[in-house]
N, C-alpha and C. Protein backbone atom coordinates (compact mmCIF):
# COMPACT_ATOMS: atom_id res chain seq x y z
N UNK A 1 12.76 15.09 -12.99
CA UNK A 1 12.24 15.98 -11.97
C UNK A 1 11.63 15.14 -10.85
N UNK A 2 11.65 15.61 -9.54
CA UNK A 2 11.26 14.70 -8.48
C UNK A 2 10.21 15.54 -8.03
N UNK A 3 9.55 14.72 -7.41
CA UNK A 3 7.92 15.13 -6.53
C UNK A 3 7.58 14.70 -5.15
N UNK A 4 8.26 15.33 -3.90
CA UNK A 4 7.90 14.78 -2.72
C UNK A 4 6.47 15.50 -2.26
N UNK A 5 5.30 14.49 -1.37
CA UNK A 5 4.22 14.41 -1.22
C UNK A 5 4.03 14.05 0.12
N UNK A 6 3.04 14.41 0.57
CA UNK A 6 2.85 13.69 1.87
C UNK A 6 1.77 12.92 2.01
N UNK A 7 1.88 11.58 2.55
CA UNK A 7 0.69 10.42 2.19
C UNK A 7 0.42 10.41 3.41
N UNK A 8 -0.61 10.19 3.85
CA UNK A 8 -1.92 9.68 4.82
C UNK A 8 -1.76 8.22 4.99
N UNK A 9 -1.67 7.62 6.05
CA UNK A 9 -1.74 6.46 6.04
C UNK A 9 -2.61 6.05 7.41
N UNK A 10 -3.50 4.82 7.16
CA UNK A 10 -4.42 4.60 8.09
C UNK A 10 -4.89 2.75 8.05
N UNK A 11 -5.35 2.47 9.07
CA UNK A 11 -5.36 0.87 9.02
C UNK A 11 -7.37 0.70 9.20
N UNK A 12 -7.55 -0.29 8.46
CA UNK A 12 -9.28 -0.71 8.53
C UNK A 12 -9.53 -1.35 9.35
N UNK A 13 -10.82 -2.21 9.22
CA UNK A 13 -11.11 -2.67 9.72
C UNK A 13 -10.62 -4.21 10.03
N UNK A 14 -10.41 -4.09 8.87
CA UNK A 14 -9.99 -5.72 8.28
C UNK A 14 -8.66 -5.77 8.47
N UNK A 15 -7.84 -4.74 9.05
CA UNK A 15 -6.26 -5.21 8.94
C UNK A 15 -5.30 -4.54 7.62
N UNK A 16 -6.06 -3.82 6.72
CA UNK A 16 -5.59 -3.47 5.58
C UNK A 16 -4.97 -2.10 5.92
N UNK A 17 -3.70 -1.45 5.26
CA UNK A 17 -2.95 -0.50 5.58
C UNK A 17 -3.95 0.40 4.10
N UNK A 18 -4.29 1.60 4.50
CA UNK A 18 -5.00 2.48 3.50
C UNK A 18 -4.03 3.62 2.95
N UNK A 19 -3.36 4.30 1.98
CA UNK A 19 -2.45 5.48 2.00
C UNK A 19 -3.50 6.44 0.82
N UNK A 20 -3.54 7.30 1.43
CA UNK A 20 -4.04 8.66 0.69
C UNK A 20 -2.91 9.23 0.12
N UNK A 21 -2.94 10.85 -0.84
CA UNK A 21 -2.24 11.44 -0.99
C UNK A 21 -3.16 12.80 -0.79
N UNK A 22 -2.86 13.20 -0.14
CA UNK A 22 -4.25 14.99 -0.24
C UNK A 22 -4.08 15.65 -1.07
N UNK A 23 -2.42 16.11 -1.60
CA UNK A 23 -2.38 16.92 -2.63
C UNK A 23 -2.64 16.19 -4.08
N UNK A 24 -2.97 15.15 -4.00
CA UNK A 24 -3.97 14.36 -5.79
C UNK A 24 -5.09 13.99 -5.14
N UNK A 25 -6.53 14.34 -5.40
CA UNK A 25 -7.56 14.08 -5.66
C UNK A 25 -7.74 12.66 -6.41
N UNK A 26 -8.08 11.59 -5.46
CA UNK A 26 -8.41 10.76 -5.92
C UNK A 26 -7.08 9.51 -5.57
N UNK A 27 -6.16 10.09 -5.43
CA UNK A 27 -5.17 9.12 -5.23
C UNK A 27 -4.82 8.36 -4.05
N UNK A 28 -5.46 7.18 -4.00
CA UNK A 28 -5.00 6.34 -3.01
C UNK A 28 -4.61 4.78 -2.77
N UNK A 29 -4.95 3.71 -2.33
CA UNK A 29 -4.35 2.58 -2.51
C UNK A 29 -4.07 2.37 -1.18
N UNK A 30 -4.10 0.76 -1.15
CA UNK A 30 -4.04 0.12 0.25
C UNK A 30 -3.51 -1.38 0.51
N UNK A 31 -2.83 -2.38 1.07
CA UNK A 31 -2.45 -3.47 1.18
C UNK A 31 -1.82 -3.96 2.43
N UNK A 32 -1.86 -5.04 2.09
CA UNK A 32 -1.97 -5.83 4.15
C UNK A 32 -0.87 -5.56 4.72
N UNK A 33 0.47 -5.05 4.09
CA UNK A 33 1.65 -4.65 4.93
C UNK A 33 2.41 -2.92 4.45
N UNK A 34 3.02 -2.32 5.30
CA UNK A 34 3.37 -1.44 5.19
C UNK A 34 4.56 -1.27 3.67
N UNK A 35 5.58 -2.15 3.80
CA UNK A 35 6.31 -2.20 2.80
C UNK A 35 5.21 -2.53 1.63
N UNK A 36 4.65 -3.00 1.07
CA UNK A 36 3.87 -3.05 -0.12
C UNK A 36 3.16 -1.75 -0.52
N UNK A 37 2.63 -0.87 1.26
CA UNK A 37 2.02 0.00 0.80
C UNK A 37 2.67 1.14 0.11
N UNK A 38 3.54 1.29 0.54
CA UNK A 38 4.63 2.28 0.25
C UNK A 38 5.05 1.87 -1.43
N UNK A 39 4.94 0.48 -1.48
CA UNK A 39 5.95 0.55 -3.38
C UNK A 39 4.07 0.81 -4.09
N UNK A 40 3.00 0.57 -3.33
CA UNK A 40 1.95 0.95 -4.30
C UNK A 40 1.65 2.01 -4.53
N UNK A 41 1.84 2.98 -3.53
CA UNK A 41 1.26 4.41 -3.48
C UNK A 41 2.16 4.72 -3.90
N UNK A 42 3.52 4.85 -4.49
CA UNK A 42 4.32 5.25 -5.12
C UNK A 42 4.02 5.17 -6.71
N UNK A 43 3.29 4.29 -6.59
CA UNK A 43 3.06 3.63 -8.45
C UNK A 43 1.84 4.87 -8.64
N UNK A 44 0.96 4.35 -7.54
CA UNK A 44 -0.75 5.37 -7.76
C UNK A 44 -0.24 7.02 -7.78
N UNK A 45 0.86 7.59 -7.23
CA UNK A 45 1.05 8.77 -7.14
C UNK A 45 1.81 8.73 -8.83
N UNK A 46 2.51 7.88 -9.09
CA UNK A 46 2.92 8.16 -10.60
C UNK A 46 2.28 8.35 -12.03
N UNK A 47 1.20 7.19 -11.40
CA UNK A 47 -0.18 6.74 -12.17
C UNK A 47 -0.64 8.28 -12.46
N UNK A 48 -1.28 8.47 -11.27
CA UNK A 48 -1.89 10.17 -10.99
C UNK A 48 -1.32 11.48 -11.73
N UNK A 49 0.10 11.55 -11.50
CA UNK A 49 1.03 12.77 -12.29
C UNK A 49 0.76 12.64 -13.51
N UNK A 50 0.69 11.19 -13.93
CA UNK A 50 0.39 11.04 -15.64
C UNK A 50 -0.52 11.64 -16.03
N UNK A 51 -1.43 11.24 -15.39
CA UNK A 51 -2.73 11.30 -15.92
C UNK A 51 -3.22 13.14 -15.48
N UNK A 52 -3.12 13.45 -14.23
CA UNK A 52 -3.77 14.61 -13.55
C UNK A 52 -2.31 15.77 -13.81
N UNK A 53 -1.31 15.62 -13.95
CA UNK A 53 -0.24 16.74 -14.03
C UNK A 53 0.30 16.93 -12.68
N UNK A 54 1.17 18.07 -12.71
CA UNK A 54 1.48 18.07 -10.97
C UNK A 54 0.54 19.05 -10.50
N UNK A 55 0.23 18.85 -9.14
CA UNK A 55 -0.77 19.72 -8.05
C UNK A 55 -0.68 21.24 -8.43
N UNK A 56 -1.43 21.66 -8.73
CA UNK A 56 -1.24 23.59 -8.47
C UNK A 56 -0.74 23.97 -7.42
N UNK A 57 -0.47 23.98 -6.33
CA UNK A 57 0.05 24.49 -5.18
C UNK A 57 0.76 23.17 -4.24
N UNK A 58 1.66 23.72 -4.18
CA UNK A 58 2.28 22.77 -2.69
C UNK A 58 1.66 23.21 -1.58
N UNK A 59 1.41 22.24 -0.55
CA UNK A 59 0.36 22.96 0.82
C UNK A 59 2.13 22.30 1.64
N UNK A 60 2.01 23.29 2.56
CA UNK A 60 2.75 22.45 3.83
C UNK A 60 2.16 21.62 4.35
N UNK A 61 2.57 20.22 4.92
CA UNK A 61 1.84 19.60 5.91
C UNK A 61 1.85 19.91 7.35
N UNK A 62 1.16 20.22 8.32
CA UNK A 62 1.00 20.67 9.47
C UNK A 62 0.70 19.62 10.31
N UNK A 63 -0.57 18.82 10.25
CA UNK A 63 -0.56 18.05 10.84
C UNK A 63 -1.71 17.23 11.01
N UNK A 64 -2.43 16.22 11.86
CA UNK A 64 -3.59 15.26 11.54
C UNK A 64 -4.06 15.94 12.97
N UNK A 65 -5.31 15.95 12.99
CA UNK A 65 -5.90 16.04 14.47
C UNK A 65 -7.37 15.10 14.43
N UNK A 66 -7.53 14.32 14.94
CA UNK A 66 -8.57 13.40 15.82
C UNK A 66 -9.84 14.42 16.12
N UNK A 67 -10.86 14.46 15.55
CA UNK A 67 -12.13 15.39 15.97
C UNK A 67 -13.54 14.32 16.36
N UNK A 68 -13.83 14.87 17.46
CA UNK A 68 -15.49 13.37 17.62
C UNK A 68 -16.18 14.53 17.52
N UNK A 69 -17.34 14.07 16.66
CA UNK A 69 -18.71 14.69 16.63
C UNK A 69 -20.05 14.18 17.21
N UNK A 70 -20.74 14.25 17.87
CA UNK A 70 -21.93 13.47 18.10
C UNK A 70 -23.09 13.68 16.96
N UNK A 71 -23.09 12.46 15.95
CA UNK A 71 -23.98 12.56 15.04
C UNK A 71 -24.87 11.49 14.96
C-alpha cells in the first residue's frame, strides 16, 4: 500500500534543509542538502507509519502563507 504526504521544507540558520510532515505529528528531519533530505524524510515518514499508524484524515494541501506579527 502506498502513502503520498505533503512535506514542509525550510532552510536554518546554519544552512541546514529542515522537512516537516503536518499530517504525522512529530515527524520531521533535516540535512545539509536537498537530495539527502528527501531519502531521510522518507525513512522518518516510514519510521512514523510504524510506529503512529496512518493519519485519520487526509487534509488537502492548499498552501503556505508568510504572516508577521509584532510581538
Amino acid at each position: 500500500m502506498t502513502h503520498q504526504f505533503d512535506v514542509v521544507v525550510e532552510k536554518d540558520s546554519e544552512g541546514y534543509f529542515v522537512a516537516t510532515v503536518p499530517a504525522l505529528p512529530g515527524c520531521h528531519t533535516q540535512a545539509k542538502s536537498l537530495d539527502e533530505l528527501m531519502s531521510r524524510i522518507r525513512e522518518a515518514i516510514e519510521l512514523c507509519l510504524e510506529v503512529q499508524g496512518s493519519p485519520a484524515e487526509a487534509l488537502d494541501f492548499i498552501g503556505v502563507q508568510r504572516v508577521t506579527v509584532g510581538a
